[in-house]
Protein backbone atom coordinates (compact mmCIF):
# COMPACT_ATOMS: atom_id res chain seq x y z
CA UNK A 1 68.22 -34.85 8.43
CA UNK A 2 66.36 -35.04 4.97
CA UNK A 3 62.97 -34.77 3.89
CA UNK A 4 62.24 -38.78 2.36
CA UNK A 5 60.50 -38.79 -0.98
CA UNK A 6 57.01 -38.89 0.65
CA UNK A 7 57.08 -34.85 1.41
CA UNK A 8 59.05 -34.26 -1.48
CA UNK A 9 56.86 -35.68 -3.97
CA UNK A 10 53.26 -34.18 -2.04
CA UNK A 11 54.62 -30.78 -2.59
CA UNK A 12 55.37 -31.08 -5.75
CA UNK A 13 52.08 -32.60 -6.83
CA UNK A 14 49.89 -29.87 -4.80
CA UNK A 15 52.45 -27.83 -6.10
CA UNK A 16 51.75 -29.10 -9.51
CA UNK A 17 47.86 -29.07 -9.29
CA UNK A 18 47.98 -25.57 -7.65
CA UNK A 19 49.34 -24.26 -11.59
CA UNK A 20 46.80 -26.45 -13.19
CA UNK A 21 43.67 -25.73 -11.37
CA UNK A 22 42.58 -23.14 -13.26
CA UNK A 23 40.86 -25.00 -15.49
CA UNK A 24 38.88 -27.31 -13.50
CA UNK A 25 39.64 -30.49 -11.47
CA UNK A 26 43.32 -32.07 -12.53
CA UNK A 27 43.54 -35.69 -12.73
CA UNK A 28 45.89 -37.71 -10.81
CA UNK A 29 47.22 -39.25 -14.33
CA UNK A 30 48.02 -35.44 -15.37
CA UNK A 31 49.95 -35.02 -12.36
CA UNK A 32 51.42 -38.43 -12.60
CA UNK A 33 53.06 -37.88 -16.37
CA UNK A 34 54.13 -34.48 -16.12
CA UNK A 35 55.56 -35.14 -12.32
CA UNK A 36 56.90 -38.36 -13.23
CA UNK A 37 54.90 -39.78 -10.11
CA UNK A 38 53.79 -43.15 -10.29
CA UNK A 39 50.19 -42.97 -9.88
CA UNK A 40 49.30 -45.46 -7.37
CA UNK A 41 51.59 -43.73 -4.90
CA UNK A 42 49.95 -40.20 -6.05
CA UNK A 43 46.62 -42.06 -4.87
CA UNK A 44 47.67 -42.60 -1.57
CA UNK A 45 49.39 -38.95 -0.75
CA UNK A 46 46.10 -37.71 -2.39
CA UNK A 47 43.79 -39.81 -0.04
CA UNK A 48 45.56 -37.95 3.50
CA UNK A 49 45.86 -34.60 1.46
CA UNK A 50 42.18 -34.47 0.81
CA UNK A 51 41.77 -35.77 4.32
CA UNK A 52 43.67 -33.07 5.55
CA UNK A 53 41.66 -30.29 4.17
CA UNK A 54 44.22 -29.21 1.51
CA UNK A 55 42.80 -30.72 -1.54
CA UNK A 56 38.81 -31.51 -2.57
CA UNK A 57 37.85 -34.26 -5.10
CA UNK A 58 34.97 -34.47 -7.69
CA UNK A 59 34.18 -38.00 -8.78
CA UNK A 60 33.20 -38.86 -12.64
CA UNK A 61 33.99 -37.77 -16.11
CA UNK A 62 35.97 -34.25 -15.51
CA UNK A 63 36.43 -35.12 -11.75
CA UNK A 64 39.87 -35.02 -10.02
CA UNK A 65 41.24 -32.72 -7.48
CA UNK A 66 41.69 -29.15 -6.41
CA UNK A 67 42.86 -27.07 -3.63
CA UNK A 68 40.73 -26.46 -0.59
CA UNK A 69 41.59 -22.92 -0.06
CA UNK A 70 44.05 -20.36 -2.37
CA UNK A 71 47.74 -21.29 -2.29
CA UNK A 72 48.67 -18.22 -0.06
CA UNK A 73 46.96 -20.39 2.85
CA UNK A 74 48.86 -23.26 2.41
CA UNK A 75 52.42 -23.83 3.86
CA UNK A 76 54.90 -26.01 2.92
CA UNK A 77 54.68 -27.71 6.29
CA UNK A 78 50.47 -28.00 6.17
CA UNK A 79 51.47 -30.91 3.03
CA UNK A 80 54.48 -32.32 4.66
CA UNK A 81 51.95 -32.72 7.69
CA UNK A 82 49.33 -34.29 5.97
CA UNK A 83 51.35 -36.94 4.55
CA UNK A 84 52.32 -37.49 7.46
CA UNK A 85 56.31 -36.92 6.69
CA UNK A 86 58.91 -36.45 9.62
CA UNK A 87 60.81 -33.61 9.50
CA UNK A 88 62.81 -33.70 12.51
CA UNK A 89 66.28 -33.96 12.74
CA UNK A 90 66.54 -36.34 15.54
CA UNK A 91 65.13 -40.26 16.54
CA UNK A 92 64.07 -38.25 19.75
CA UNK A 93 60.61 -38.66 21.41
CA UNK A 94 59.03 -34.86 21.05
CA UNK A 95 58.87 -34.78 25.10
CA UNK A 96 62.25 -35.72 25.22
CA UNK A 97 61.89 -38.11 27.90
CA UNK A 98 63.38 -41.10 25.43
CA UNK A 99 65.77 -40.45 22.30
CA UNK A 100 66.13 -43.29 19.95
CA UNK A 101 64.41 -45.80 22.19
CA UNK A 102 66.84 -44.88 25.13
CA UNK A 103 67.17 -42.24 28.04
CA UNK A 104 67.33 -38.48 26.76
CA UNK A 105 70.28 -38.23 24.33
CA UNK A 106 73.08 -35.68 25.06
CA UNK A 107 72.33 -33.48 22.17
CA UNK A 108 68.48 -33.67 22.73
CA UNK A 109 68.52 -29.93 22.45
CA UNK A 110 70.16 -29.09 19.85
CA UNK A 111 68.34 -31.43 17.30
CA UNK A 112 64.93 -30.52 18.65
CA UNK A 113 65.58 -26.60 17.71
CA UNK A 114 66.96 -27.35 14.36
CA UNK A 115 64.06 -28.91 13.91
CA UNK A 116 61.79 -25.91 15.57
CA UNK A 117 63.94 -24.04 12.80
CA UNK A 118 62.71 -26.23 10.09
CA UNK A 119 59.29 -25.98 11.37
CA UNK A 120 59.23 -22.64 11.21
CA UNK A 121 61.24 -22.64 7.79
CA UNK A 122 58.43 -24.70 5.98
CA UNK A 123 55.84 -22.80 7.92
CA UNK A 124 56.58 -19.46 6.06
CA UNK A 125 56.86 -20.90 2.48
CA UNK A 126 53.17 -20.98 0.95
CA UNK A 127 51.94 -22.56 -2.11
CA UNK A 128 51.88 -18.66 -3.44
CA UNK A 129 55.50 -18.44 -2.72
CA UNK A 130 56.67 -21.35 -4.69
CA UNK A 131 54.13 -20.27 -7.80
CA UNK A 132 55.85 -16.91 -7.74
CA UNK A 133 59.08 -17.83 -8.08
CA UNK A 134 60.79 -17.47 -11.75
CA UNK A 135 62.67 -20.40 -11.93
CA UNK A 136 59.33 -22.58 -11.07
CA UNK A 137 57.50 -20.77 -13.33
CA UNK A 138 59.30 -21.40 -16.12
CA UNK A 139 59.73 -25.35 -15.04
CA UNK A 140 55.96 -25.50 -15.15
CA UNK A 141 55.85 -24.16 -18.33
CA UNK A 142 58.64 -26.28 -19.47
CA UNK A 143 56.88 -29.56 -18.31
CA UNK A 144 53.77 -28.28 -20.20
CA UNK A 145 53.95 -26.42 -23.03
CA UNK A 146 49.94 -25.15 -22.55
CA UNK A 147 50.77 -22.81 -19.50
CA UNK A 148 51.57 -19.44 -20.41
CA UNK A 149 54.13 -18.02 -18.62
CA UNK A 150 52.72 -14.77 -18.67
CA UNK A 151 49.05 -15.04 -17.59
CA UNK A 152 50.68 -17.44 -14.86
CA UNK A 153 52.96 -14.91 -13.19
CA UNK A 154 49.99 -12.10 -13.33
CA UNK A 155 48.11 -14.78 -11.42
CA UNK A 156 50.10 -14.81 -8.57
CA UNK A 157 51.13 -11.39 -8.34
């Protein structure tokens, strides 16, 4: 089981616009250079995050996006979700009744709790969370030098 590039790369752009916010709508482009995130594929996630309720747009000069609520209300698994990424671990119909286009699968079980486990995993891990953490604190700093580390961990304290 592994999370494609479609949930990888959402989080990190909400993850991304969540330390840029601050100071009014981020742009897509923004995103795009500092995530190294080609922006046409930034469109789309963008288009089923804002559908989902976890980002808001404003349109003309100034526009671009911002979160919907404060990152402590958004989980991991609320983006992976929305972009509508698998993260199961098995080819298995979720009422079990046909694994991988055939009859229920031996080990039906077991994959569908590791992925209950995942669920749950991704489900605990907010926006907040991730901003808190040193080591992506000083990333976002490092992939743009006008973030102060400083004022950014007192904001999510």
């Amino acid at each position: 089981m592994r999370l494609t590039t479609k949930g990888r790369y959402a989080v990190t752009a909400v993850l991304d616009l969540a330390f840029h916010q601050q100071s009014g709508p981020v742009s897509l482009a923004d995103i795009s250079e500092r995530q190294a995130i080609s922006l046409s594929y930034l469109e789309q996630l963008f288009s089923k995050l804002r559908k989902s309720n976890i980002v808001s747009s404003t349109r003309g000069p100034g526009g671009g996006y911002k979160l919907s609520t404060v990152p402590e209300n958004i989980s991991i698994v609320k983006i992976i979700i929305a972009v509508d990424e698998s993260y199961r671990a098995n080819g298995c119909e979720s009422d079990g009744e046909y694994c991988q286009g055939g009859p229920r699968c031996l080990t039906h079980d077991l994959w569908d709790e590791l992925s209950s486990q995942i669920h749950g995993f991704l489900d605990g891990i907010s926006l907040a969370d991730l901003m808190a953490h040193k080591d992506t604190l000083e990333t976002a700093c490092n992939q743009d030098e006008t973030l102060d580390i400083r004022k950014l961990s007192e904001q999510v304290a």
